[in-house]
N, C-alpha and C. Protein backbone atom coordinates (compact mmCIF):
# COMPACT_ATOMS: atom_id res chain seq x y z
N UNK A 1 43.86 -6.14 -104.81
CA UNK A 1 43.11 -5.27 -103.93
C UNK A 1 41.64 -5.68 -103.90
N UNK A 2 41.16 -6.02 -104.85
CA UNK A 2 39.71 -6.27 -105.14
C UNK A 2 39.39 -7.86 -104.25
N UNK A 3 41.04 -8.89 -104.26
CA UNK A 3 40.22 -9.88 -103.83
C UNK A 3 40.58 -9.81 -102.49
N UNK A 4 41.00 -9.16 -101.96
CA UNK A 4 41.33 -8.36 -100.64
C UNK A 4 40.12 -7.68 -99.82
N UNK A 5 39.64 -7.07 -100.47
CA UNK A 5 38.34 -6.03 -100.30
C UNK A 5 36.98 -7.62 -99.92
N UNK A 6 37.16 -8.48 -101.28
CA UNK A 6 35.85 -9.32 -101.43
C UNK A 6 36.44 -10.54 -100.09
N UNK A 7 37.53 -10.53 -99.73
CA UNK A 7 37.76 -11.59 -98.41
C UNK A 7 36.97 -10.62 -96.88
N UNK A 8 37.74 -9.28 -97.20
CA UNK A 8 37.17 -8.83 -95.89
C UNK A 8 36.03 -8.81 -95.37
N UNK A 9 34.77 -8.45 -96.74
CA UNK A 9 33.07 -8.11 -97.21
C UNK A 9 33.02 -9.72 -96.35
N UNK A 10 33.59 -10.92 -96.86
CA UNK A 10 33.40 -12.25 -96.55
C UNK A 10 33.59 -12.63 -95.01
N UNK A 11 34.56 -12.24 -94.76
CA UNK A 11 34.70 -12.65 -92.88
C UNK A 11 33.46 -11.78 -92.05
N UNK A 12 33.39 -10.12 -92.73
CA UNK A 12 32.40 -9.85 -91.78
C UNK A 12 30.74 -10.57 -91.97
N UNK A 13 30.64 -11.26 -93.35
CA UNK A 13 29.12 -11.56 -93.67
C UNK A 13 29.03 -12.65 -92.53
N UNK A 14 30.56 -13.20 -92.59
CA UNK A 14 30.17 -14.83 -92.00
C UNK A 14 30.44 -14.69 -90.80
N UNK A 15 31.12 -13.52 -89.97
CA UNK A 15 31.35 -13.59 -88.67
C UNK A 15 29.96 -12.88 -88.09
N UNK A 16 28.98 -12.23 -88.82
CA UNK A 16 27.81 -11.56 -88.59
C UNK A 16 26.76 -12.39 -88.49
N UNK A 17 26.80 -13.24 -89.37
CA UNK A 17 25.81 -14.65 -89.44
C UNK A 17 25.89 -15.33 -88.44
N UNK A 18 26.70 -15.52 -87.62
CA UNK A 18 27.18 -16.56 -86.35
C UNK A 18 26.05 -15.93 -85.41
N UNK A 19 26.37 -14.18 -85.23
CA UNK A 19 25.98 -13.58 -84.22
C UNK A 19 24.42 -13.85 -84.22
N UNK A 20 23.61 -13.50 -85.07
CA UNK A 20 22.00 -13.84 -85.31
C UNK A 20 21.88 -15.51 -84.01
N UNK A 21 22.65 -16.34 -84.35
CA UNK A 21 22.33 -17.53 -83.77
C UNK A 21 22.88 -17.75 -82.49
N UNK A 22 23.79 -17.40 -82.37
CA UNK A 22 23.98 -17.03 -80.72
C UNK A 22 23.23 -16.36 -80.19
N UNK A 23 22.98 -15.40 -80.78
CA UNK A 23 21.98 -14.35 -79.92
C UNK A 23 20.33 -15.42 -79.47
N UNK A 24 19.97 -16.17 -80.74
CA UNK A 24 18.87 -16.87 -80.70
C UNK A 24 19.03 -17.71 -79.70
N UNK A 25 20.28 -18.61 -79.85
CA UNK A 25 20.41 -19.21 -78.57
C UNK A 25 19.99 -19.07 -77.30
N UNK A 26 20.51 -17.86 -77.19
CA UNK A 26 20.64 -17.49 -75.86
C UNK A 26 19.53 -16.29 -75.72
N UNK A 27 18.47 -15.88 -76.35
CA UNK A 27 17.16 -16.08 -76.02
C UNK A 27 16.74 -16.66 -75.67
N UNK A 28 16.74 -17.63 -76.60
CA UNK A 28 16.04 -19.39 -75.91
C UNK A 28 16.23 -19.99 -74.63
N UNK A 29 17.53 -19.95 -74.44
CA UNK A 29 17.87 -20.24 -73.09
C UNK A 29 16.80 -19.62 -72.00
N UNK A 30 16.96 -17.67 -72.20
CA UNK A 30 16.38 -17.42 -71.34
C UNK A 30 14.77 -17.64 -71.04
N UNK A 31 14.24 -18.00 -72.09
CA UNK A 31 12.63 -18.01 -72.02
C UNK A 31 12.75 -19.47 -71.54
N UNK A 32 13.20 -20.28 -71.70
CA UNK A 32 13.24 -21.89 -71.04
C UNK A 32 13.25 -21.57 -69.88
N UNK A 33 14.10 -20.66 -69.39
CA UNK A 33 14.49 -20.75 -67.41
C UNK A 33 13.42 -19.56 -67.09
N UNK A 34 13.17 -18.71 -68.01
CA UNK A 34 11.73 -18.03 -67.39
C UNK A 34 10.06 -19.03 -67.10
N UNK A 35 10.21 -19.64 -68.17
CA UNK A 35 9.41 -20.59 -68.02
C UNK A 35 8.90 -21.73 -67.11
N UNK A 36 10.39 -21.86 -66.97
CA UNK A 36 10.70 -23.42 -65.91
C UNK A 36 10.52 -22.18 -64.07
N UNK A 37 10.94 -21.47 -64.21
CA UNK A 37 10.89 -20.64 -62.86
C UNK A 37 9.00 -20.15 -62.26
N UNK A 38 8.46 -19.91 -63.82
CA UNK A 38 7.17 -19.55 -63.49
C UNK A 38 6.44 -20.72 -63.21
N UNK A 39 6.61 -21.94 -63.60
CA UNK A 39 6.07 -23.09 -63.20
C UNK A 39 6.51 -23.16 -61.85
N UNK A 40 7.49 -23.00 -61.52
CA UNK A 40 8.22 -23.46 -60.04
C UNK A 40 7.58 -22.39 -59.40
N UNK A 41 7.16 -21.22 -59.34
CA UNK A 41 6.66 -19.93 -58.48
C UNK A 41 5.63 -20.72 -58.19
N UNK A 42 4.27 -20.99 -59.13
CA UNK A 42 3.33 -21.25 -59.32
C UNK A 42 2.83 -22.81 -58.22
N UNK A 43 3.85 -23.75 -58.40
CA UNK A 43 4.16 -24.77 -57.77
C UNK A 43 4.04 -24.66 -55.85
N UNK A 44 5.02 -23.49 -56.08
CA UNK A 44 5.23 -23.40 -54.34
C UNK A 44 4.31 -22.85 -54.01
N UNK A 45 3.43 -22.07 -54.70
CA UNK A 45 2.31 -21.36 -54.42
C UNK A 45 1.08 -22.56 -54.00
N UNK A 46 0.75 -23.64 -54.54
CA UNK A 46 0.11 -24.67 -54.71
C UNK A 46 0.22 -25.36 -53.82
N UNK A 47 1.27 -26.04 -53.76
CA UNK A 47 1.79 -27.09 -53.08
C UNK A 47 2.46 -26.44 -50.99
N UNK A 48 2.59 -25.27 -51.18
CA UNK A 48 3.03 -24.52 -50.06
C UNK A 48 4.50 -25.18 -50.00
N UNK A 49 5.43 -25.51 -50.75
CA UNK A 49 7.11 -25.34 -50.89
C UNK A 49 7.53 -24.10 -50.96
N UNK A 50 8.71 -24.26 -50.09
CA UNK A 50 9.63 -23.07 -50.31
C UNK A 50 10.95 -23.79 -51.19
N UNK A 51 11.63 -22.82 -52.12
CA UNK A 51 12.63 -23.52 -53.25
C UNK A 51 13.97 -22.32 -52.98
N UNK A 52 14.73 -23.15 -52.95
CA UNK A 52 15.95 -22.72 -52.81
C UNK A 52 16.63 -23.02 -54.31
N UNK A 53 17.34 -21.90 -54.60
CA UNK A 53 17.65 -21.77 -56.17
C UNK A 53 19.21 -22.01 -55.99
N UNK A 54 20.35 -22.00 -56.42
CA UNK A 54 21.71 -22.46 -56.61
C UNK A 54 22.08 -22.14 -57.80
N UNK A 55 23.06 -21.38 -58.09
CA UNK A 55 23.39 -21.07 -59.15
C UNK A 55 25.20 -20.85 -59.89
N UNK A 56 25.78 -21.72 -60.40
CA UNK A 56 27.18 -21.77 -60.62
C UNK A 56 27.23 -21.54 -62.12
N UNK A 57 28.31 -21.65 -62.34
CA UNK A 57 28.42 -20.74 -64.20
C UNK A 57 28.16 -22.25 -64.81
N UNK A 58 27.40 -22.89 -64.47
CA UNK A 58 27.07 -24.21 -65.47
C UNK A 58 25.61 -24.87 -65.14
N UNK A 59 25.21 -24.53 -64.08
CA UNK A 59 23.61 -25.11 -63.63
C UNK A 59 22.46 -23.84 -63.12
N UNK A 60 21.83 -24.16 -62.93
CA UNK A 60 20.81 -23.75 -62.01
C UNK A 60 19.95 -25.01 -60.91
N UNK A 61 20.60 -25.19 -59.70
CA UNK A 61 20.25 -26.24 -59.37
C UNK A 61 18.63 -25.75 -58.22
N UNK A 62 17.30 -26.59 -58.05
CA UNK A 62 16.60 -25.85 -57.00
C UNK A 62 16.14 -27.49 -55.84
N UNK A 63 16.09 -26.89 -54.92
CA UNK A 63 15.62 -27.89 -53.66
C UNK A 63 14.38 -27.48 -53.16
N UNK A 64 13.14 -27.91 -53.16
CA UNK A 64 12.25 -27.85 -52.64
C UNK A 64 12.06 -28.73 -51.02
N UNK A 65 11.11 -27.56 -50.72
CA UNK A 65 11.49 -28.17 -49.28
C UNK A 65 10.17 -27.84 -49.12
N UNK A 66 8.44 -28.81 -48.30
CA UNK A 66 7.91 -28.55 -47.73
C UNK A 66 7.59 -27.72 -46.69
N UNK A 67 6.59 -27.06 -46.29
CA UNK A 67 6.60 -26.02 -45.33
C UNK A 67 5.51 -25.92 -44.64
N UNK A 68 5.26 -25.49 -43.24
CA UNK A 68 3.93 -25.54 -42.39
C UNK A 68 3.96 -24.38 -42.07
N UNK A 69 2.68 -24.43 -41.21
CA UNK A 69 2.02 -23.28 -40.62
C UNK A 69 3.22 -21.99 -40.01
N UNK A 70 4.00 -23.39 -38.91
CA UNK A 70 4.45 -22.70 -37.93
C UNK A 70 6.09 -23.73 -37.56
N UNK A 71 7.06 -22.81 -38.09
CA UNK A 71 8.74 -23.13 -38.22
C UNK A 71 8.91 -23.43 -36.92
N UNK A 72 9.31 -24.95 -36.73
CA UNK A 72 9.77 -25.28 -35.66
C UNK A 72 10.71 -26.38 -35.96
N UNK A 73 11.72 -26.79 -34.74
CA UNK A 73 12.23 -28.25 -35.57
C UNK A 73 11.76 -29.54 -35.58
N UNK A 74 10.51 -29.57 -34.96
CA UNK A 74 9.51 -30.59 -35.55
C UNK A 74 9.30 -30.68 -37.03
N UNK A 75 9.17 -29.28 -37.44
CA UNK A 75 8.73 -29.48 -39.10
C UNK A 75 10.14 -29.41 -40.00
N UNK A 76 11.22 -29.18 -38.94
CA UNK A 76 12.33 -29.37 -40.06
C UNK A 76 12.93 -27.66 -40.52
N UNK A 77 12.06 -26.69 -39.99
CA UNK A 77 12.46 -25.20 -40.76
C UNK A 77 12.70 -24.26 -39.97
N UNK A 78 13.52 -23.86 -40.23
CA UNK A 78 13.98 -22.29 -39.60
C UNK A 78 13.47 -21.29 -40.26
N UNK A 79 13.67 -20.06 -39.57
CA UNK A 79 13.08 -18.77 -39.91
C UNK A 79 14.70 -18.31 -40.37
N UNK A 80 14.91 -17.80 -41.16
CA UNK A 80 16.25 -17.17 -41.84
C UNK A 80 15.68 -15.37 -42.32
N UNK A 81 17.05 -15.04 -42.20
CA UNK A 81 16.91 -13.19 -42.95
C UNK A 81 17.85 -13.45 -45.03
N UNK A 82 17.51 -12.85 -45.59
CA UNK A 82 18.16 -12.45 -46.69
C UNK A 82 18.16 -11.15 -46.44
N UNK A 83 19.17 -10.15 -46.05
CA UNK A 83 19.10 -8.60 -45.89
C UNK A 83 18.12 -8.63 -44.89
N UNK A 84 16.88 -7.70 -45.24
CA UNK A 84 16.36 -7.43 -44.41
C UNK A 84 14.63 -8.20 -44.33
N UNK A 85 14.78 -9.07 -45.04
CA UNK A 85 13.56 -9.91 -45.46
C UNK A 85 13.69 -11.35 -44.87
N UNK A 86 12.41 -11.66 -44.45
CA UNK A 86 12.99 -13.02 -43.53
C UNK A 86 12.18 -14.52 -44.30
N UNK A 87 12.89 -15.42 -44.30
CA UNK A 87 12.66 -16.13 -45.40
C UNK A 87 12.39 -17.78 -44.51
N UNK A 88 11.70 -18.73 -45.09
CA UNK A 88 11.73 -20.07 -44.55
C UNK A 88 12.92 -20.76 -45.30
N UNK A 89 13.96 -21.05 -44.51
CA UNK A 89 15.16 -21.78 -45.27
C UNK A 89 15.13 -22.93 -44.00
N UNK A 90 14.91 -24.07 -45.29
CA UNK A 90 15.27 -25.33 -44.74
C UNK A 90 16.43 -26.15 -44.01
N UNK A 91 16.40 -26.81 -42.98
CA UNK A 91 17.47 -27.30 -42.29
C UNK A 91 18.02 -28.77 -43.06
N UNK A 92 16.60 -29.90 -43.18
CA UNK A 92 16.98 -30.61 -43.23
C UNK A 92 17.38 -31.22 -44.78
N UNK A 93 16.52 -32.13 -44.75
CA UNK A 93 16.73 -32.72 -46.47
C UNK A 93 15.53 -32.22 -47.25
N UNK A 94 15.94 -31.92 -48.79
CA UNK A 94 14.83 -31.36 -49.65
C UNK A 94 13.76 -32.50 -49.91
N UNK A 95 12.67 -31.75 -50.07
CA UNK A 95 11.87 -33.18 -50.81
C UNK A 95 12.04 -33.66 -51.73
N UNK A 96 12.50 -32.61 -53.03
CA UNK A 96 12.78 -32.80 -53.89
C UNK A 96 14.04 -32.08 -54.33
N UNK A 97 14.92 -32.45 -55.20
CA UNK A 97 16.10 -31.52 -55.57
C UNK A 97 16.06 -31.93 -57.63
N UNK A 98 16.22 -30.96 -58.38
CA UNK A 98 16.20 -30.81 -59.67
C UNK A 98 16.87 -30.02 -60.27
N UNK A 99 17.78 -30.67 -61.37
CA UNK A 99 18.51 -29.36 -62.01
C UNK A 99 17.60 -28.09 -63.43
N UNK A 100 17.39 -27.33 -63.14
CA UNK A 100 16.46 -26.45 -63.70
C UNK A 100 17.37 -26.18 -65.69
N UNK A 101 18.55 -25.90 -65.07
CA UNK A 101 19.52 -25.39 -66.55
C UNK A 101 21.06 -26.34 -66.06
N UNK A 102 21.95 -27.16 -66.97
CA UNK A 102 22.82 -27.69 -67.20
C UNK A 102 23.62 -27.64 -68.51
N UNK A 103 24.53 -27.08 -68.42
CA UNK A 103 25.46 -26.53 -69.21
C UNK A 103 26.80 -28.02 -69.10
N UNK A 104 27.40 -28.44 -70.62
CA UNK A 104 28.59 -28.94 -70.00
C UNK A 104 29.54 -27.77 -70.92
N UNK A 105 30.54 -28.09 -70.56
CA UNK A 105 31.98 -27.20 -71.71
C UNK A 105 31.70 -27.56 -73.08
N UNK A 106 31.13 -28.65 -73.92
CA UNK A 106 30.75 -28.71 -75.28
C UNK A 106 29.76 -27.38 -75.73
N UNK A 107 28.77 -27.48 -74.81
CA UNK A 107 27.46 -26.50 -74.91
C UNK A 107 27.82 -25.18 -75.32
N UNK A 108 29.37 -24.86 -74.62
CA UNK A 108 29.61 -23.26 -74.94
C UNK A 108 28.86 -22.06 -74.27
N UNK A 109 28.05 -22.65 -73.31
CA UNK A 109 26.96 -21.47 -73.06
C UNK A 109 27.81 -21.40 -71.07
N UNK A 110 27.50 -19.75 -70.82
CA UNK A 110 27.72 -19.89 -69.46
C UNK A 110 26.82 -18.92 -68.60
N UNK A 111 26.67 -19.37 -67.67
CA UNK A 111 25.25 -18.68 -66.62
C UNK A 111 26.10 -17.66 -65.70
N UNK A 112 25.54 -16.46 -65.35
CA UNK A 112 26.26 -15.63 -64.29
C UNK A 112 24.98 -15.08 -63.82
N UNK A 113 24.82 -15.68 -62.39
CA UNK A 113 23.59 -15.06 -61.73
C UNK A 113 24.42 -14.28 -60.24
N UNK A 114 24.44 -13.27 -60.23
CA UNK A 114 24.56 -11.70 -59.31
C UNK A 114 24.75 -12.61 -58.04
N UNK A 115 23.64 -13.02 -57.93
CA UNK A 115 23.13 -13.65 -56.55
C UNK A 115 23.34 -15.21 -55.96
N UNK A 116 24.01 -16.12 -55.82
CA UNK A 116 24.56 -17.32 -56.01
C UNK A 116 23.16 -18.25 -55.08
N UNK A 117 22.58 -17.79 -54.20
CA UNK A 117 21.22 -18.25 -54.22
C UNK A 117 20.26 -17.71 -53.94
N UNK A 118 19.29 -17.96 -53.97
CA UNK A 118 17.93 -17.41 -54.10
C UNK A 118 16.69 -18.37 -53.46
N UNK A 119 15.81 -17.58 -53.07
CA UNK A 119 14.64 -18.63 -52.13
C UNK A 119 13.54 -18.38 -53.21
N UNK A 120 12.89 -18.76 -53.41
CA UNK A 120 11.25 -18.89 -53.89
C UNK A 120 10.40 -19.44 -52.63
N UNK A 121 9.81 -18.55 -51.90
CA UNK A 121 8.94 -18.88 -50.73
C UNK A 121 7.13 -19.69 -51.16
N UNK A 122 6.56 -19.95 -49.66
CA UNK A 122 5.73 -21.20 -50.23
C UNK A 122 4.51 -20.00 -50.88
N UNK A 123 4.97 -18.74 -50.74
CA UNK A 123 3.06 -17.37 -50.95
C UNK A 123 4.12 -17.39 -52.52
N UNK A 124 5.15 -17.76 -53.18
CA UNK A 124 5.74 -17.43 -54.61
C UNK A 124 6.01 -16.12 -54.93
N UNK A 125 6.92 -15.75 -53.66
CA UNK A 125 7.55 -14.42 -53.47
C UNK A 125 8.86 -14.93 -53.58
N UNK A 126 9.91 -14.12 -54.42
CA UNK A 126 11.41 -14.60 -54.66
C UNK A 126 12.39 -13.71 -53.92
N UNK A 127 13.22 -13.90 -53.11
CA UNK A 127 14.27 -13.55 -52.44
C UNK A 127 15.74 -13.77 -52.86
N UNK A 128 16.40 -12.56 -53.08
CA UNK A 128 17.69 -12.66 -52.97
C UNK A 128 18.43 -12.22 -51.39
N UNK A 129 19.77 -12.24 -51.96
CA UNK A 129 20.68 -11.36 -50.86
C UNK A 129 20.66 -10.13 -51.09
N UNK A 130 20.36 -9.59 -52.51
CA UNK A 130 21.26 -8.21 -53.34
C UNK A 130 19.55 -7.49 -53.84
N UNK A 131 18.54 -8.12 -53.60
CA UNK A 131 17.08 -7.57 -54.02
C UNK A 131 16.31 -8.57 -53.60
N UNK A 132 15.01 -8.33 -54.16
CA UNK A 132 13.50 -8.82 -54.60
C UNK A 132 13.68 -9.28 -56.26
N UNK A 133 14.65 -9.85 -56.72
CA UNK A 133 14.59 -10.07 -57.89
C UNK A 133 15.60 -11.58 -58.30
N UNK A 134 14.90 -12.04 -59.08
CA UNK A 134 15.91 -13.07 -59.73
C UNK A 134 16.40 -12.60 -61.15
N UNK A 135 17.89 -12.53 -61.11
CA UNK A 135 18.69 -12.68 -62.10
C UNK A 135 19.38 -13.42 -62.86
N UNK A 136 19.40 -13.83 -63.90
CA UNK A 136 20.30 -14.62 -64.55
C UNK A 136 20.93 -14.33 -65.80
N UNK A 137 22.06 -14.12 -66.22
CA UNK A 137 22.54 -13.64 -67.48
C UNK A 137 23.42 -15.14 -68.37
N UNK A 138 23.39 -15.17 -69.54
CA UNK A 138 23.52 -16.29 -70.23
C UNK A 138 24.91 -15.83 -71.49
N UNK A 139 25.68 -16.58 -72.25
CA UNK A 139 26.43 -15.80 -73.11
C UNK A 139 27.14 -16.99 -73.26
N UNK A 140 28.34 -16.98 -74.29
CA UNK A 140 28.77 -17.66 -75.27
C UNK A 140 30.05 -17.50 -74.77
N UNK A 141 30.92 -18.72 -75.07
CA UNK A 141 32.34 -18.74 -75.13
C UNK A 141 33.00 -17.99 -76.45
N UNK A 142 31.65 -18.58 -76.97
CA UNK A 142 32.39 -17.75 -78.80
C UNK A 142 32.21 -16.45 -78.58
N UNK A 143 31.12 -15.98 -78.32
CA UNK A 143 30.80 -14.21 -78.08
C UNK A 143 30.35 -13.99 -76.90
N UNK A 144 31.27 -13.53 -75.82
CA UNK A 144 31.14 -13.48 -74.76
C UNK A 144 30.30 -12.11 -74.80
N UNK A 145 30.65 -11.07 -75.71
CA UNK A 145 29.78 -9.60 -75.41
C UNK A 145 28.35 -9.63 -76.16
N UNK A 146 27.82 -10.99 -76.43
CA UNK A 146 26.57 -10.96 -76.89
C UNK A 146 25.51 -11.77 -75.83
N UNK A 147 24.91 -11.06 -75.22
CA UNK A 147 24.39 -11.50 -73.79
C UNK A 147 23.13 -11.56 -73.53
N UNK A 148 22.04 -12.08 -72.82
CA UNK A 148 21.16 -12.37 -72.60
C UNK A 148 20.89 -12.06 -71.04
N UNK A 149 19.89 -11.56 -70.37
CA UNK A 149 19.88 -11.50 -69.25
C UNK A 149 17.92 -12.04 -68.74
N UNK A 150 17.19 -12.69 -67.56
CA UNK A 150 16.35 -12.45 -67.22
C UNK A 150 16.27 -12.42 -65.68
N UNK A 151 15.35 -11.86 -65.75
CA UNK A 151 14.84 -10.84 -64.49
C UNK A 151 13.08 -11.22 -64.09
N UNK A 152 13.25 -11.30 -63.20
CA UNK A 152 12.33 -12.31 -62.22
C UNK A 152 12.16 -11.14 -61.12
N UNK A 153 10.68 -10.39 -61.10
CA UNK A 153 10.70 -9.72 -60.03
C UNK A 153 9.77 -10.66 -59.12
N UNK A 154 10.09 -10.04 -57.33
CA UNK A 154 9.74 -10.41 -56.28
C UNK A 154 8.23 -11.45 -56.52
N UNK A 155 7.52 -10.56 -57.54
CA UNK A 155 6.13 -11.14 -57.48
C UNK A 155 6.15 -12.06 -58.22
N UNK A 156 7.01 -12.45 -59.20
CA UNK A 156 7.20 -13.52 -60.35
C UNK A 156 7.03 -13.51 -61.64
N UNK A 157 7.12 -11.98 -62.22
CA UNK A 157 7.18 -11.38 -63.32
C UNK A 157 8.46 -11.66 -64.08
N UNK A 158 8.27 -12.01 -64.97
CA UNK A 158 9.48 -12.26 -65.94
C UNK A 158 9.72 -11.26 -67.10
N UNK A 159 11.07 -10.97 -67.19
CA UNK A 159 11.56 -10.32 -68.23
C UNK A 159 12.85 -10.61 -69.10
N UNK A 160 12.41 -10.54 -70.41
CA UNK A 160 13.98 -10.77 -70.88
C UNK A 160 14.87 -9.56 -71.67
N UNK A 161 16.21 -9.55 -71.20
CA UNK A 161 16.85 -8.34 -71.66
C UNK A 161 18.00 -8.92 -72.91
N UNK A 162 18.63 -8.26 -74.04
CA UNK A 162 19.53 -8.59 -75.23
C UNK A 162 20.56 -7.67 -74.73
N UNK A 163 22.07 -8.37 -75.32
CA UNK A 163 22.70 -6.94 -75.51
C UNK A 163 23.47 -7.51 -76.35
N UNK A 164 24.62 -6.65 -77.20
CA UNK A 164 25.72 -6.98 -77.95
C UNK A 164 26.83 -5.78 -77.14
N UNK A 165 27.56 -6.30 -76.42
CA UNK A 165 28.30 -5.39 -75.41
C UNK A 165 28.94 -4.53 -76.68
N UNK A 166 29.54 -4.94 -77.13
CA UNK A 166 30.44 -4.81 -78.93
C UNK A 166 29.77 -2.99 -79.35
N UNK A 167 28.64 -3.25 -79.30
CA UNK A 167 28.08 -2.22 -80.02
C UNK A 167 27.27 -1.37 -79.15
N UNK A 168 26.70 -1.83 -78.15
CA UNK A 168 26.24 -1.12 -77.15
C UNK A 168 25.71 -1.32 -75.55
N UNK A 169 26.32 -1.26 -74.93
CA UNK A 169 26.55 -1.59 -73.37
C UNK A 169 24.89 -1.77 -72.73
N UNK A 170 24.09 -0.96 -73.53
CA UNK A 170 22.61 -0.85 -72.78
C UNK A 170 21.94 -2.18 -73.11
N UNK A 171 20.91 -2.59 -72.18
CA UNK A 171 20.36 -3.77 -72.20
C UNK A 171 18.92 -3.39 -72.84
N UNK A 172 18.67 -4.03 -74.05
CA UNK A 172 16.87 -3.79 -74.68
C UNK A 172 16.38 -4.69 -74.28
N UNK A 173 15.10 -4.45 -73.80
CA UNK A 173 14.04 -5.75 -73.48
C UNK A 173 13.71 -6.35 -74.90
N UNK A 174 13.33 -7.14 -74.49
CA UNK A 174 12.82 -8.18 -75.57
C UNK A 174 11.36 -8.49 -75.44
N UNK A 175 10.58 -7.63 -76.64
CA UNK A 175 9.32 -8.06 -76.81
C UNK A 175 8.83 -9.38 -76.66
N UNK A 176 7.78 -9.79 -75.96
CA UNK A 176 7.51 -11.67 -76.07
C UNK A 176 6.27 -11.07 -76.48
């Protein structure tokens, strides 16, 4: 009974220990793609690009696309709606195209963003279909209910949220 008792004390120490580092993980993750996104806001703001974001359970892919005064097909751009917000989405070829986050099946890690793309306009205002916000949530093959989420409002504010679904469904921000 006793070495029964001292196996069980043992699986939960060591299945508890895992969780600390996944969870770190996938912090990390998210402050990398908050990071890499505030550079890219900042960018289109500068440079006057509009960025088209792409998002599948393994990348975050973005296309930058130059932009002028005035959308015509001289310059290559259309005027587009997301809902009810009207956005510069590019026709032709990007200037640039870059993968932001790349995941393979070794990595274990998987991306679920709400919104499958997203614009970053050339004033570094962010557009979805579903809001004014960029989402991205991050998580583990090993612990799928230990989750990570960030949140990118319209103006380019970043936030990062924790959860352990396991123990409690609510999302805590995460002090930076």
């Amino acid at each position: 009974m006793v070495i029964g008792l001292i196996g069980i004390v043992s699986a939960l120490t060591i299945s508890s220990s895992k969780t600390p580092v996944n969870a770190q993980k996938l912090l990390t993750e998210a402050q990398k793609l908050a990071q890499g996104l505030s550079l890219m806001i900042a960018k289109s703001r500068a440079s006057q690009t509009s960025i088209k974001l792409s998002c599948d359970s393994t990348k975050i892919t973005s296309n930058e696309y130059r932009t002028t005064t005035n959308y015509d097909a001289k310059s290559n751009m259309i005027l587009g709606t997301i809902g009810t917000n009207v956005v510069a989405v590019a026709t032709g070829t990007p200037t640039k195209t870059s993968t932001m986050v790349s995941y393979s099946t070794t990595d274990a890690l998987t991306i679920t963003c709400p919104e499958a793309i997203s614009y970053i306009t050339s004033d570094g205002t962010i557009f979805t279909s579903g809001g004014n916000r960029f989402i991205a949530m991050f998580s583990t093959t090993a612990n799928a209910n230990i989750q990570s989420r960030l949140e990118i409002s319209k103006t380019g504010y970043p936030r990062i949220y924790m959860r352990d679904a396991t123990v409690n469904a609510n999302w805590s921000e995460v002090l930076r």
